[in-house]
PDB file of N, CA and C in Angstrom:
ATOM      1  N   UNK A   1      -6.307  21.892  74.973  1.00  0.00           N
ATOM      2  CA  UNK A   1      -5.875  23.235  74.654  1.00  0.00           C
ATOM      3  C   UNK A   1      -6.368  24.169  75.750  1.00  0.00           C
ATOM      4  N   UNK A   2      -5.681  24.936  76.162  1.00  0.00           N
ATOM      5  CA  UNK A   2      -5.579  26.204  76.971  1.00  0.00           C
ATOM      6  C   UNK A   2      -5.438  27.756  76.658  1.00  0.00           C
ATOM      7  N   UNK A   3      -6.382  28.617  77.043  1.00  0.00           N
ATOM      8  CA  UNK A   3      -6.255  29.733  76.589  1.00  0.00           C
ATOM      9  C   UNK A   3      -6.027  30.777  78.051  1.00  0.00           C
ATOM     10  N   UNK A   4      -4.762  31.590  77.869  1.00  0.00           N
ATOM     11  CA  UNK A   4      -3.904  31.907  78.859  1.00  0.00           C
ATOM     12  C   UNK A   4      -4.010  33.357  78.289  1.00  0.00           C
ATOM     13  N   UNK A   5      -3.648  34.087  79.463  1.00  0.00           N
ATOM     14  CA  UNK A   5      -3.789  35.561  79.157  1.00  0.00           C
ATOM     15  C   UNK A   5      -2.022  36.228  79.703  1.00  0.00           C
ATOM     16  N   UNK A   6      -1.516  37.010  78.405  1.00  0.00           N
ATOM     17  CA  UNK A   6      -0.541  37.887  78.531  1.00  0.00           C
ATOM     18  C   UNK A   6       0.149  38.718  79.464  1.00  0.00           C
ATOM     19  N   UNK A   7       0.862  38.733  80.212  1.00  0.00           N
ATOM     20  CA  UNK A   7       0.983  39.823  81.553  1.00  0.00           C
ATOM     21  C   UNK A   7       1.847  41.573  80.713  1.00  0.00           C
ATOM     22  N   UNK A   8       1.900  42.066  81.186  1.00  0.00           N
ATOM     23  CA  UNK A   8       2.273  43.492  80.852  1.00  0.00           C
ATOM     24  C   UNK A   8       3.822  43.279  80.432  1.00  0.00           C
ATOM     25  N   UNK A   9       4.511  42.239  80.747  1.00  0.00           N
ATOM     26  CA  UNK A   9       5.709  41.919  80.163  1.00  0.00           C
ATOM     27  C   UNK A   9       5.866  41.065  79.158  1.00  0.00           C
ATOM     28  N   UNK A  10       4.502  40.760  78.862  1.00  0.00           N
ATOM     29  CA  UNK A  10       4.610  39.815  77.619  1.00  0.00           C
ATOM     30  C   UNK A  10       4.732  38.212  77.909  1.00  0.00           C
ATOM     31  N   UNK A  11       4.650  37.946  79.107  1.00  0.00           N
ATOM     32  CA  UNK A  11       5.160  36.567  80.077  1.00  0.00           C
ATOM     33  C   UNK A  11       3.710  35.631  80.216  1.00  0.00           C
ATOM     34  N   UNK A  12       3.446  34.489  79.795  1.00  0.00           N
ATOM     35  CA  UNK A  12       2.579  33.452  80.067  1.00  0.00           C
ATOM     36  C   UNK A  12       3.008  32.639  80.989  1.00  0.00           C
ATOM     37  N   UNK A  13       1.632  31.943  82.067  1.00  0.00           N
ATOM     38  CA  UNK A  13       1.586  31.020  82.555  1.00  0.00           C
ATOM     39  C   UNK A  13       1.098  29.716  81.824  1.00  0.00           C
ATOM     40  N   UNK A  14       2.056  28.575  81.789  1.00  0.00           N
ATOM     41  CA  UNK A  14       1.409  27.380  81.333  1.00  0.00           C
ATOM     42  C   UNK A  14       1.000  26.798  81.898  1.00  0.00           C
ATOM     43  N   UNK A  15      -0.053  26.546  81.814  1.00  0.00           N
ATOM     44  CA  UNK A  15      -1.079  25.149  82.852  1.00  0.00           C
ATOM     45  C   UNK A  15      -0.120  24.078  82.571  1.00  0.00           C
ATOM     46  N   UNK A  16      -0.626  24.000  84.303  1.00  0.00           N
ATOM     47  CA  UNK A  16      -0.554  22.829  84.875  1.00  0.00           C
ATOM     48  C   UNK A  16      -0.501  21.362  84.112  1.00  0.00           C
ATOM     49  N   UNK A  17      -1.437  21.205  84.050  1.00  0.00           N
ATOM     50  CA  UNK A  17      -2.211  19.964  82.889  1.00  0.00           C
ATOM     51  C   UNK A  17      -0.891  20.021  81.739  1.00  0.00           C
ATOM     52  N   UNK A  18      -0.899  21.111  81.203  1.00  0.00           N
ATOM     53  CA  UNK A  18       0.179  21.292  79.577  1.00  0.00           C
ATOM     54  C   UNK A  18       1.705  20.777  80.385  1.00  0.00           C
ATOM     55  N   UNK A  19       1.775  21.436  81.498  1.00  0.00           N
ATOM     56  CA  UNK A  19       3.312  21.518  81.906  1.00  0.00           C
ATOM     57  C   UNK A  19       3.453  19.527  82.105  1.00  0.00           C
ATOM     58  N   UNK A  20       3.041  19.148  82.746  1.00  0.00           N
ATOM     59  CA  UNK A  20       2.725  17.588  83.389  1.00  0.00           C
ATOM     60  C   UNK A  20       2.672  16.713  81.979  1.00  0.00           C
ATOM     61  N   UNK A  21       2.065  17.437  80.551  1.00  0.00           N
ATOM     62  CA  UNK A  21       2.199  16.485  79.728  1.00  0.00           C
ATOM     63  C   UNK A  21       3.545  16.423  79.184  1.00  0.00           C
ATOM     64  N   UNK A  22       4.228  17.267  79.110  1.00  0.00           N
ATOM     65  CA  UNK A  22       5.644  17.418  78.260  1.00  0.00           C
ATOM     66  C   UNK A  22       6.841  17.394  79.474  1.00  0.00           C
ATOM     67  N   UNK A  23       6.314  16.778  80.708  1.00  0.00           N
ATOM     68  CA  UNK A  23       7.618  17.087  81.715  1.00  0.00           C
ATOM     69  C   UNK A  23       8.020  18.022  82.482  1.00  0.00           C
ATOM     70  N   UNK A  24       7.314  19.349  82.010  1.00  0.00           N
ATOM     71  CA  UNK A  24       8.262  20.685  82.092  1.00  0.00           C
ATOM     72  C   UNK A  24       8.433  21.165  83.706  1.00  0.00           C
ATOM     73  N   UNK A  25       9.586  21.024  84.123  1.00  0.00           N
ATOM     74  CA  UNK A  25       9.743  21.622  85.533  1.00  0.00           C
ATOM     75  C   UNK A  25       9.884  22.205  86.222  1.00  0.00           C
ATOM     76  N   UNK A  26      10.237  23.081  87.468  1.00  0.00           N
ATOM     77  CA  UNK A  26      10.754  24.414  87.563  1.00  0.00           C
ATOM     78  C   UNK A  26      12.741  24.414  86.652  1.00  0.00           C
ATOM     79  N   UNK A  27      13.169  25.475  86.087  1.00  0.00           N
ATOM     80  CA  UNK A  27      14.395  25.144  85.758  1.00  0.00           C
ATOM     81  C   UNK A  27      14.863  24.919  85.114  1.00  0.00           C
ATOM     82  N   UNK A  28      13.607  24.721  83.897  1.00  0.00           N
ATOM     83  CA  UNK A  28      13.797  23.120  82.732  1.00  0.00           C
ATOM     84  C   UNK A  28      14.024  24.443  81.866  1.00  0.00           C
ATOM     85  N   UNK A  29      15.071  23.718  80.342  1.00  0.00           N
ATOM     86  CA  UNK A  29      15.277  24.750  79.355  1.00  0.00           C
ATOM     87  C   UNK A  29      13.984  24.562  78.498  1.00  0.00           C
ATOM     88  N   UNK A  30      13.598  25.452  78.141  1.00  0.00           N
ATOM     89  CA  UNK A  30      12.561  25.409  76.461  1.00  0.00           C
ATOM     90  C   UNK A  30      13.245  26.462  75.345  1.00  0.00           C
ATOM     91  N   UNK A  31      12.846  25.812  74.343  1.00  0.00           N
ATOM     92  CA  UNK A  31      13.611  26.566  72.886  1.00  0.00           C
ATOM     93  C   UNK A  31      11.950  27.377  72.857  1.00  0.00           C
ATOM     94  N   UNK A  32      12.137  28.298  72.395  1.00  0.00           N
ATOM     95  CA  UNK A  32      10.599  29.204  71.963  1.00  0.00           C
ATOM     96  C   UNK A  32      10.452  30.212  70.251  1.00  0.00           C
ATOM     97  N   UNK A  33       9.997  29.125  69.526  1.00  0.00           N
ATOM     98  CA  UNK A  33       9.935  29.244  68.184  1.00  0.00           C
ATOM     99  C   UNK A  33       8.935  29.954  67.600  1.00  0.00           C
ATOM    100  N   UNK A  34       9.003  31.064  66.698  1.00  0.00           N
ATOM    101  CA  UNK A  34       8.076  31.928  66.363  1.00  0.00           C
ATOM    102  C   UNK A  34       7.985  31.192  65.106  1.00  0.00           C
ATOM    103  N   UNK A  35       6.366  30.436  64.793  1.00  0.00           N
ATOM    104  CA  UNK A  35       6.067  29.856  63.293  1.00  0.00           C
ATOM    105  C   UNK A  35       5.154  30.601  62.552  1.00  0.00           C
ATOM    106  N   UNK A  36       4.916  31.726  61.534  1.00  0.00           N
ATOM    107  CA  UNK A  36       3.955  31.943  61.149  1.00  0.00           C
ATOM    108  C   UNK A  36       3.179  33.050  62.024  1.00  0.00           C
ATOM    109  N   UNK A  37       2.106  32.882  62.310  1.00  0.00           N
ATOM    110  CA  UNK A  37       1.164  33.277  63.369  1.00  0.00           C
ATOM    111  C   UNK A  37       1.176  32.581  64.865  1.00  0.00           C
ATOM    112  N   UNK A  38       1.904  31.752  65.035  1.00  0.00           N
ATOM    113  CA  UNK A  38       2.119  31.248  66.442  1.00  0.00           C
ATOM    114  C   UNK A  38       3.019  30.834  67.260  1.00  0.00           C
ATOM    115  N   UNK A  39       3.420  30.667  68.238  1.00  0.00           N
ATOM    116  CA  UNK A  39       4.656  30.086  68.910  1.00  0.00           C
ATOM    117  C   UNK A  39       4.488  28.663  69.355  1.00  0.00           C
ATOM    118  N   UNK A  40       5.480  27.966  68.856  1.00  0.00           N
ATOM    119  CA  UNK A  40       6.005  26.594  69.699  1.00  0.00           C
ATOM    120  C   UNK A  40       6.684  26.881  71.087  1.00  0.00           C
ATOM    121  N   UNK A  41       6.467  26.105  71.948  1.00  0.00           N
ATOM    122  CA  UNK A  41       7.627  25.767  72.739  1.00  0.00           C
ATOM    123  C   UNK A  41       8.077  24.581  72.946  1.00  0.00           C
ATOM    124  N   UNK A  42       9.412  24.175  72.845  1.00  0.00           N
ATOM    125  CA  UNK A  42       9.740  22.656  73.353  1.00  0.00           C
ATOM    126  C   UNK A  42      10.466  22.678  74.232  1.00  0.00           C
ATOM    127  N   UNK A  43      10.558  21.822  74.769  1.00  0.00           N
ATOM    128  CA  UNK A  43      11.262  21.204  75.914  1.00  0.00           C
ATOM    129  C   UNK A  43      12.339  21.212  75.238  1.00  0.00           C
ATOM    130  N   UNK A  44      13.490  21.505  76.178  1.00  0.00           N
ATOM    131  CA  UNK A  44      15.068  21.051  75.948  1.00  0.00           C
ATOM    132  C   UNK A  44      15.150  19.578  76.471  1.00  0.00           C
ATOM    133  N   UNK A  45      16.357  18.655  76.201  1.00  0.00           N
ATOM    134  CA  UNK A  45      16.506  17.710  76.927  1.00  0.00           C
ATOM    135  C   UNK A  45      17.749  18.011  77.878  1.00  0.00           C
ATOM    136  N   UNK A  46      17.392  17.316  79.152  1.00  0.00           N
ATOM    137  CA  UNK A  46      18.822  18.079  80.476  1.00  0.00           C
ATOM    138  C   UNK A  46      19.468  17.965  80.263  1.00  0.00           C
ATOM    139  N   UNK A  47      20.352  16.800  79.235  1.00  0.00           N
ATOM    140  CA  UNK A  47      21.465  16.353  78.730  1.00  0.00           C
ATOM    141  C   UNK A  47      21.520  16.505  77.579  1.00  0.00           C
ATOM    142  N   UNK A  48      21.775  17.726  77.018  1.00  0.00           N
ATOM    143  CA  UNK A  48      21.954  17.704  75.544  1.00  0.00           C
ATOM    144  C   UNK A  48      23.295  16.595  74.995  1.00  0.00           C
ATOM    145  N   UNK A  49      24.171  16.370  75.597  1.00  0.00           N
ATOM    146  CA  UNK A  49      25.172  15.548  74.966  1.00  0.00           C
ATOM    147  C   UNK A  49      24.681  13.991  74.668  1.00  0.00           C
ATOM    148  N   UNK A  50      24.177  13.374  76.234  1.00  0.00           N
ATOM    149  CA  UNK A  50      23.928  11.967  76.404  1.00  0.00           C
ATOM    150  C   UNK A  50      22.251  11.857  75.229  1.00  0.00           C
ATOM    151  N   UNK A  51      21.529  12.620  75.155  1.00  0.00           N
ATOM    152  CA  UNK A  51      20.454  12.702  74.021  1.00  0.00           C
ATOM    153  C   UNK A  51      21.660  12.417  72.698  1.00  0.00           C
ATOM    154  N   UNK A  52      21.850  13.619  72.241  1.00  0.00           N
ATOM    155  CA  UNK A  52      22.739  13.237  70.868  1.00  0.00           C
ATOM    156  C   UNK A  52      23.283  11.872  70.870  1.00  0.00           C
ATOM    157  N   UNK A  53      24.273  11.795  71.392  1.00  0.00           N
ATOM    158  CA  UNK A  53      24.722  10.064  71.742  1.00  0.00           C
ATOM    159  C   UNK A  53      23.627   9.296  71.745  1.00  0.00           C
ATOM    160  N   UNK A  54      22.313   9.132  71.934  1.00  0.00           N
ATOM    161  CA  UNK A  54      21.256   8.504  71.916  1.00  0.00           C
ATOM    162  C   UNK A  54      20.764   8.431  70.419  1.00  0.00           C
ATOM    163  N   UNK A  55      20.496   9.084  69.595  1.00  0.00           N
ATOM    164  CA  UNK A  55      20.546   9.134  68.387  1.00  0.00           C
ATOM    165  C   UNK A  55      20.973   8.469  67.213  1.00  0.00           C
ATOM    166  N   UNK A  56      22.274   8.176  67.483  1.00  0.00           N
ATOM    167  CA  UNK A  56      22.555   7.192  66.798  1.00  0.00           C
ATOM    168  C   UNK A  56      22.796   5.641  67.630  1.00  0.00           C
ATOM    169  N   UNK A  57      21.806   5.900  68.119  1.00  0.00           N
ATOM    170  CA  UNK A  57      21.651   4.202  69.014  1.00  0.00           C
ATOM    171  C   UNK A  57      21.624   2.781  68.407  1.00  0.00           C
ATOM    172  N   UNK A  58      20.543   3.437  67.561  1.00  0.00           N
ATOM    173  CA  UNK A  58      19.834   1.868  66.644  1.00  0.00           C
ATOM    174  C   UNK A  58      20.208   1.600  65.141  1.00  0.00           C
ATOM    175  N   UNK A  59      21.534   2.063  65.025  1.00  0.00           N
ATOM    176  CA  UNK A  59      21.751   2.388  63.732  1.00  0.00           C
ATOM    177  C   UNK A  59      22.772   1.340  63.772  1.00  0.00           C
ATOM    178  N   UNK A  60      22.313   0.395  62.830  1.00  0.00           N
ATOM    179  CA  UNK A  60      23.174  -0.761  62.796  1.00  0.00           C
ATOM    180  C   UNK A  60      24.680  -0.730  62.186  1.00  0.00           C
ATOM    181  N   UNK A  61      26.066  -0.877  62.803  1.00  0.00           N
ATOM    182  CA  UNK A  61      26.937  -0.952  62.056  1.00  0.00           C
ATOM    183  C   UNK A  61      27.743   0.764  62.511  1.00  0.00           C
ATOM    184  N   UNK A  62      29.048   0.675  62.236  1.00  0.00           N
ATOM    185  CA  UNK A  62      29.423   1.939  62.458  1.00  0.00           C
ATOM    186  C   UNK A  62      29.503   3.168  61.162  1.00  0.00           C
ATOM    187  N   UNK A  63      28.742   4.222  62.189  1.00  0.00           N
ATOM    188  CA  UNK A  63      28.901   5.005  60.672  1.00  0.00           C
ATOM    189  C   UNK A  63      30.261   5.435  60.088  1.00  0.00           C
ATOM    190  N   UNK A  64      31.390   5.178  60.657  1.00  0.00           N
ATOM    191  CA  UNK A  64      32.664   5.722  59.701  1.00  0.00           C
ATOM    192  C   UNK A  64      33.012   4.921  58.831  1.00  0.00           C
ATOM    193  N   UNK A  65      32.414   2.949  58.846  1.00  0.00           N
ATOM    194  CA  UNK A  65      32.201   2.227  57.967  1.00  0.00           C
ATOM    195  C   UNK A  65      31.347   2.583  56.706  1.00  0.00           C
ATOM    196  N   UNK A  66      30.087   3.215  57.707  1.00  0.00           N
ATOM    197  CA  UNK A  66      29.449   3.504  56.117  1.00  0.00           C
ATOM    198  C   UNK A  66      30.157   4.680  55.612  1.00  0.00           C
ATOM    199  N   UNK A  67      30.429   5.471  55.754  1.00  0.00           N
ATOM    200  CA  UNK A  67      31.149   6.674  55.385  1.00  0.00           C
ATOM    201  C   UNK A  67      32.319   6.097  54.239  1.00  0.00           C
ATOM    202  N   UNK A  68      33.041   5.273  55.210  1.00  0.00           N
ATOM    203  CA  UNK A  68      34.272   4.621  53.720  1.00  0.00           C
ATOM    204  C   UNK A  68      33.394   4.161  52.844  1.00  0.00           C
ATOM    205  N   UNK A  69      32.609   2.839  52.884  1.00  0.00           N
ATOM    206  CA  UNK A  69      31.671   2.594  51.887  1.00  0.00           C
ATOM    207  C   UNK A  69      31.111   3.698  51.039  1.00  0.00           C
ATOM    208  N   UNK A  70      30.987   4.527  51.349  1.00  0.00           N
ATOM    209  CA  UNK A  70      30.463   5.566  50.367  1.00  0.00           C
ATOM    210  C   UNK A  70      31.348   6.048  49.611  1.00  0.00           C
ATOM    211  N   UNK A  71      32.455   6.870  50.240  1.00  0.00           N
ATOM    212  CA  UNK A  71      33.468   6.927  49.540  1.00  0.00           C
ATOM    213  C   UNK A  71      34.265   5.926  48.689  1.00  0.00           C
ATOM    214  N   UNK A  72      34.235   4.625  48.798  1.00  0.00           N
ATOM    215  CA  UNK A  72      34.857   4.255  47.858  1.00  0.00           C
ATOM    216  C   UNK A  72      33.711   3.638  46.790  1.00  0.00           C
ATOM    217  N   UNK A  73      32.519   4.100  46.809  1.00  0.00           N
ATOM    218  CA  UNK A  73      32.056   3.767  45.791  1.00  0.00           C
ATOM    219  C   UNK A  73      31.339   5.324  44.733  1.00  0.00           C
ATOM    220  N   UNK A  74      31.803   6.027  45.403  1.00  0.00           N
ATOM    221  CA  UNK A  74      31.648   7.713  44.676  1.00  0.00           C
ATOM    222  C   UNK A  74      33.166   7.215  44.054  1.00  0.00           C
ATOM    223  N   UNK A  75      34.410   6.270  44.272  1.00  0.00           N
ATOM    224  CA  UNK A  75      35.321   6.619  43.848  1.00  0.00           C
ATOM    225  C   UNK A  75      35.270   5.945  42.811  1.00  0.00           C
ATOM    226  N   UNK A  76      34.827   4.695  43.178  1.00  0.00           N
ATOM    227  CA  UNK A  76      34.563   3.435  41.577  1.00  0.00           C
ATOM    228  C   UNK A  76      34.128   3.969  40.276  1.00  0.00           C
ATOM    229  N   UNK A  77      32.544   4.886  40.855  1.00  0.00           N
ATOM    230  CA  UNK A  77      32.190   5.226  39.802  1.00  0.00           C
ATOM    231  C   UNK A  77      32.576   6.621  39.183  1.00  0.00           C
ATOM    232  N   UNK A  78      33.601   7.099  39.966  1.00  0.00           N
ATOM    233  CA  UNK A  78      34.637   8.903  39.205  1.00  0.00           C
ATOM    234  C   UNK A  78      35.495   7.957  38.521  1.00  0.00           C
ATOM    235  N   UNK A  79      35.955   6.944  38.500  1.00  0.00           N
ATOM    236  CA  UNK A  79      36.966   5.624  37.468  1.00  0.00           C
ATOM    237  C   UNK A  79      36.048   5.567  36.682  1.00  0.00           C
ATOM    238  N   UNK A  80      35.626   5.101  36.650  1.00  0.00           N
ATOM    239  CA  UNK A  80      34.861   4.018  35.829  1.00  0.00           C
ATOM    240  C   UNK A  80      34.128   5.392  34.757  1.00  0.00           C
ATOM    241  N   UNK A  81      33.574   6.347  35.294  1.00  0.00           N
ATOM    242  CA  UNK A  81      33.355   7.835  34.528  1.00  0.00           C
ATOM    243  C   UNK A  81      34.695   8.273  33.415  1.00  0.00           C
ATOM    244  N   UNK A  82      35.266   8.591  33.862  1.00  0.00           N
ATOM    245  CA  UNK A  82      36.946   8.769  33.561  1.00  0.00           C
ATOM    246  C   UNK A  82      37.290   7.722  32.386  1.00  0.00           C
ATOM    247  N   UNK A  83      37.905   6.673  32.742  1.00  0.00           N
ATOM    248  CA  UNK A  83      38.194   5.395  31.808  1.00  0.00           C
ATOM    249  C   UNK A  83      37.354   5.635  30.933  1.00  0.00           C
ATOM    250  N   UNK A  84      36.014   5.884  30.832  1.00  0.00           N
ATOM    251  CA  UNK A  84      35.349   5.735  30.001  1.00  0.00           C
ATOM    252  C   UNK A  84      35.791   6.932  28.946  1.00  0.00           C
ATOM    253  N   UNK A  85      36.240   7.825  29.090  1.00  0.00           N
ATOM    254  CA  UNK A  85      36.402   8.786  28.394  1.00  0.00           C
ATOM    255  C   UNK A  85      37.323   9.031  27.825  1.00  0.00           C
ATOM    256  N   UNK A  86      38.562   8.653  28.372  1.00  0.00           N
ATOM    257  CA  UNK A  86      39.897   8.265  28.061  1.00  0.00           C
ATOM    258  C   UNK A  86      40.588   7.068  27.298  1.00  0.00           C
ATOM    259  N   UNK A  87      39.323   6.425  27.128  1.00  0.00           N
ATOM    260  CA  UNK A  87      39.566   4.849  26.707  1.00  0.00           C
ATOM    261  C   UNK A  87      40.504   4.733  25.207  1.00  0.00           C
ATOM    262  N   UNK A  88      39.527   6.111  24.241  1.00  0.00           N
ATOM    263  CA  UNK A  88      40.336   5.508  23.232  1.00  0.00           C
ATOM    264  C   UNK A  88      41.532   6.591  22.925  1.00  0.00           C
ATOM    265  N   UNK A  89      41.924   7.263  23.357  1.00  0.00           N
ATOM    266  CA  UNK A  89      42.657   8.305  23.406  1.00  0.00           C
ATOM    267  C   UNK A  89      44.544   7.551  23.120  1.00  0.00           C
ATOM    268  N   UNK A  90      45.455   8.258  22.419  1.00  0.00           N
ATOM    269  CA  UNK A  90      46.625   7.168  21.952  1.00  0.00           C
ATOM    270  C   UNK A  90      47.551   8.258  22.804  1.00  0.00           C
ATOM    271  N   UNK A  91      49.133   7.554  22.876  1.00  0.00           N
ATOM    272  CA  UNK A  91      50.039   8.628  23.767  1.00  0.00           C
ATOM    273  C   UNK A  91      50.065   9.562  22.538  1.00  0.00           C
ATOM    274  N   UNK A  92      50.576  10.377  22.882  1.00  0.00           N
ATOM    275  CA  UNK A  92      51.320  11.526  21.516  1.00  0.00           C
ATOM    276  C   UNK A  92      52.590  11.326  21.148  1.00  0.00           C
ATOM    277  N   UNK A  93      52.544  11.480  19.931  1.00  0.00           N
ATOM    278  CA  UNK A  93      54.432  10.694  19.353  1.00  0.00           C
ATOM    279  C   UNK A  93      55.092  12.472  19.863  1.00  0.00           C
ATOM    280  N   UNK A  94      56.786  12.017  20.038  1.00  0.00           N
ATOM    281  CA  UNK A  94      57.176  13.050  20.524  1.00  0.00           C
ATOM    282  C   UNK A  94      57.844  13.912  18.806  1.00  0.00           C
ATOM    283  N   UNK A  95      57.646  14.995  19.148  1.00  0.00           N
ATOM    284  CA  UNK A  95      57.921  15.835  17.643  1.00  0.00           C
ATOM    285  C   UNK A  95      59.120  16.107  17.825  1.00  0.00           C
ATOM    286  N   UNK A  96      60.350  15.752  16.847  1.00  0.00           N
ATOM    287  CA  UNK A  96      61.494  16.086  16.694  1.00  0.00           C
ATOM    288  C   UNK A  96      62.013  17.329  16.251  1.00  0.00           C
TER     289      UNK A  96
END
């Protein structure tokens, strides 16, 4: 931990040491998050697209597979809900 002093614009220098642990370079984006009583900063990644695409790397199987799978089993059981309710229900005779 580092304790850094404010300039008249409100602007910090980050050590050295801090910058070298997280990467940070001349150029580099950071998001700067107000939590509570303190600020985060993170690193952006340079490639926001090829990161996302990274994300679902290790995820076995395609997700629009699981996606149908889901859906057709939210659908089994809206049947199977249904039928159940309807089960004993008779047509209606037609009134002359």
């Amino acid at each position: 931990m580092s304790v850094v002093i404010t300039s008249h614009k409100g602007q910090v220098v980050i050590p050295k040491k801090e910058r070298e642990k997280i990467g940070l370079k001349p150029g580099s984006k950071v998001r700067v998050e107000a939590i509570d009583n303190h600020i985060e900063i993170h690193l952006m990644p340079e490639d926001p697209i090829e990161y996302l695409c990274g994300i679902f790397e290790g995820y076995p199987g395609s997700l629009t597979q699981a996606l149908l799978n889901d859906r057709k089993e939210d659908s089994y059981r809206e049947e199977k809900k249904f039928t159940g309710l309807f089960r004993h229900t008779r047509p209606s005779k037609k009134r002359k």
